[in-house]
Protein backbone atom coordinates (compact mmCIF):
# COMPACT_ATOMS: atom_id res chain seq x y z
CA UNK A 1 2.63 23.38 -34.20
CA UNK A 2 4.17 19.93 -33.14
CA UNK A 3 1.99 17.49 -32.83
CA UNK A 4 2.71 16.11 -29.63
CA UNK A 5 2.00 19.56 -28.04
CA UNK A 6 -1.03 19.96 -30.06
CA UNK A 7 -2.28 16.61 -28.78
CA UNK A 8 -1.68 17.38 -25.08
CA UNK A 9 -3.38 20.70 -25.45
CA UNK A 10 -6.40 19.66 -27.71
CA UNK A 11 -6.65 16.61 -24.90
CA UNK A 12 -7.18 19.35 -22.14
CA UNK A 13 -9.37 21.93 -24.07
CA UNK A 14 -12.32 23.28 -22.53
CA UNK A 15 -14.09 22.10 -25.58
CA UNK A 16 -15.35 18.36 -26.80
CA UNK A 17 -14.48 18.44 -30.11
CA UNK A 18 -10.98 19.32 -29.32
CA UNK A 19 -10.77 17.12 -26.72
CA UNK A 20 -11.61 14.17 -29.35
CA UNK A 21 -9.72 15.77 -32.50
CA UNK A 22 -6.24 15.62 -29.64
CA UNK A 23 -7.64 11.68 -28.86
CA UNK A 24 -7.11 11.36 -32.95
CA UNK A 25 -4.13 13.13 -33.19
CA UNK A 26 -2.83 11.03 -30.28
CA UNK A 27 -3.76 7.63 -32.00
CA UNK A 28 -1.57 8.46 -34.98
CA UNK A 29 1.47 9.89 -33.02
CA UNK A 30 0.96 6.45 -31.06
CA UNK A 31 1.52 4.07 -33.70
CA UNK A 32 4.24 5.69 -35.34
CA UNK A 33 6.24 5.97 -32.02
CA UNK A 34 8.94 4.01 -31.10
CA UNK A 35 8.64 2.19 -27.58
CA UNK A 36 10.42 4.75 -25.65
CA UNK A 37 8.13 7.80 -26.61
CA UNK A 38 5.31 5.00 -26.37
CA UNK A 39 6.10 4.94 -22.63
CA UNK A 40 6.58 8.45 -22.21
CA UNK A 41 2.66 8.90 -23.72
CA UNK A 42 1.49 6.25 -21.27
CA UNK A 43 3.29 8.12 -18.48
CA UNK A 44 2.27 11.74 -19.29
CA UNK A 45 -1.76 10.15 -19.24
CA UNK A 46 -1.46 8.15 -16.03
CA UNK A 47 -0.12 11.73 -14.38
CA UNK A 48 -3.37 12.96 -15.65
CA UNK A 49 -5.68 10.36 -14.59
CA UNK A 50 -3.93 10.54 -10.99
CA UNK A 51 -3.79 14.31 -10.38
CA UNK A 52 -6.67 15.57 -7.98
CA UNK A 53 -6.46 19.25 -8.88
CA UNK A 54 -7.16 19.62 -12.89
CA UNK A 55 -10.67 19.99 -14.37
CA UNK A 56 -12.82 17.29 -15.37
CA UNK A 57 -12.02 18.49 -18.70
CA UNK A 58 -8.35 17.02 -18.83
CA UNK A 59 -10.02 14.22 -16.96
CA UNK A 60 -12.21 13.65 -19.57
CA UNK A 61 -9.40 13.76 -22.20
CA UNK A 62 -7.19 11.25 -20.92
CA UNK A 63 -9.63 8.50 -20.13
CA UNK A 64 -10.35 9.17 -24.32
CA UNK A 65 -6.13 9.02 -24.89
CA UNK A 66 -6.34 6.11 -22.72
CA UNK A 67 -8.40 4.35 -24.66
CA UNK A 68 -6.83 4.97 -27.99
CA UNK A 69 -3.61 3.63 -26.43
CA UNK A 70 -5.41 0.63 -25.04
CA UNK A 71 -7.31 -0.32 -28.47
CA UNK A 72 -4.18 0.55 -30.67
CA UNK A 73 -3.53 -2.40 -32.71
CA UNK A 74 -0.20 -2.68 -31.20
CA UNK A 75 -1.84 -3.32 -27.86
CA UNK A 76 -4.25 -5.70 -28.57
CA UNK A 77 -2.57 -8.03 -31.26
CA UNK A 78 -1.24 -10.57 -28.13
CA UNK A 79 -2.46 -10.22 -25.04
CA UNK A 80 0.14 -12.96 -23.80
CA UNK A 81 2.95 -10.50 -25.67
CA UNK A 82 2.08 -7.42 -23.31
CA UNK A 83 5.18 -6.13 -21.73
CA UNK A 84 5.38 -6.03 -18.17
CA UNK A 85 4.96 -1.63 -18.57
CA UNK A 86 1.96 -2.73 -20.79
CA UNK A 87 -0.07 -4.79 -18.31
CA UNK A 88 1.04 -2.22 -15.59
CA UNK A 89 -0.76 0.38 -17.63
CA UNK A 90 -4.10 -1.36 -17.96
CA UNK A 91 -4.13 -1.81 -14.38
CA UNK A 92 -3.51 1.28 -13.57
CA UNK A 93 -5.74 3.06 -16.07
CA UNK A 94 -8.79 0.07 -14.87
CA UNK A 95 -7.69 1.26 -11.27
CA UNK A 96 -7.90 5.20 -12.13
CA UNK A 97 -11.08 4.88 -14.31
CA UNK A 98 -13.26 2.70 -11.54
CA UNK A 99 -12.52 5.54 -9.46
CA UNK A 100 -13.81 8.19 -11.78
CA UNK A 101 -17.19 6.28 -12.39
CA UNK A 102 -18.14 8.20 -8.64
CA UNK A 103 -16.79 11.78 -10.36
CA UNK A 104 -19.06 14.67 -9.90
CA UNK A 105 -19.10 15.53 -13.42
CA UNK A 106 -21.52 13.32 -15.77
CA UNK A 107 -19.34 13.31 -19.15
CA UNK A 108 -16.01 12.09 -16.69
CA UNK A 109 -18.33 9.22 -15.70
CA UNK A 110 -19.78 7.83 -18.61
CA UNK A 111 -16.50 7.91 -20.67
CA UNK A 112 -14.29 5.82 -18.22
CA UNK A 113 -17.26 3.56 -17.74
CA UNK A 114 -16.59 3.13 -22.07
């Protein structure tokens, strides 16, 4: 299977472990991506995050991507050397997870308060 469609579908598995073997999976494919794909990633989580009709399942799983994308090494070796589509993503991923700390669902709510 290719492993960026193994990540996106362990990342919205029904299940925990999968959820955090796709969040592993993910880191890797992360820092071996050029900035381009790097983008895309970002992109394809924020969708998640934002989209009022999936289960708090694939909720779950991209606050956990977005935090392997926010504590990649890549991310955090400057914080004056964030791109400008860097710094929009950690607002909008701050933004997205202060509104799930109100979700219904108990595991949604403690991991974007992490």
């Amino acid at each position: 299977m290719d492993e960026a469609i193994e990540w996106k579908e362990l990342l919205r598995s029904g299940k925990n472990l999968e959820r955090e073997h796709g969040a592993e999976l993910l880191r890797s494919a992360y820092a071996a991506a050029e900035d381009a794909e790097k983008t895309r990633i970002e992109i394809y989580i924020l969708d998640i995050l934002q989209s009022t009709d999936i289960r708090w399942e694939e909720k779950q799983g991209a606050l956990l991507a977005a935090k392997v994308i926010l504590t990649s090494s890549s991310q955090n070796e400057n914080a004056a050397g964030y791109a400008k589509s860097d710094s929009q993503f950690v607002s909008e991923v701050k933004s997205n997870a202060v509104a799930l700390l109100e979700h219904p669902e108990y595991a949604v709510r403690i991991t974007a308060g992490n």
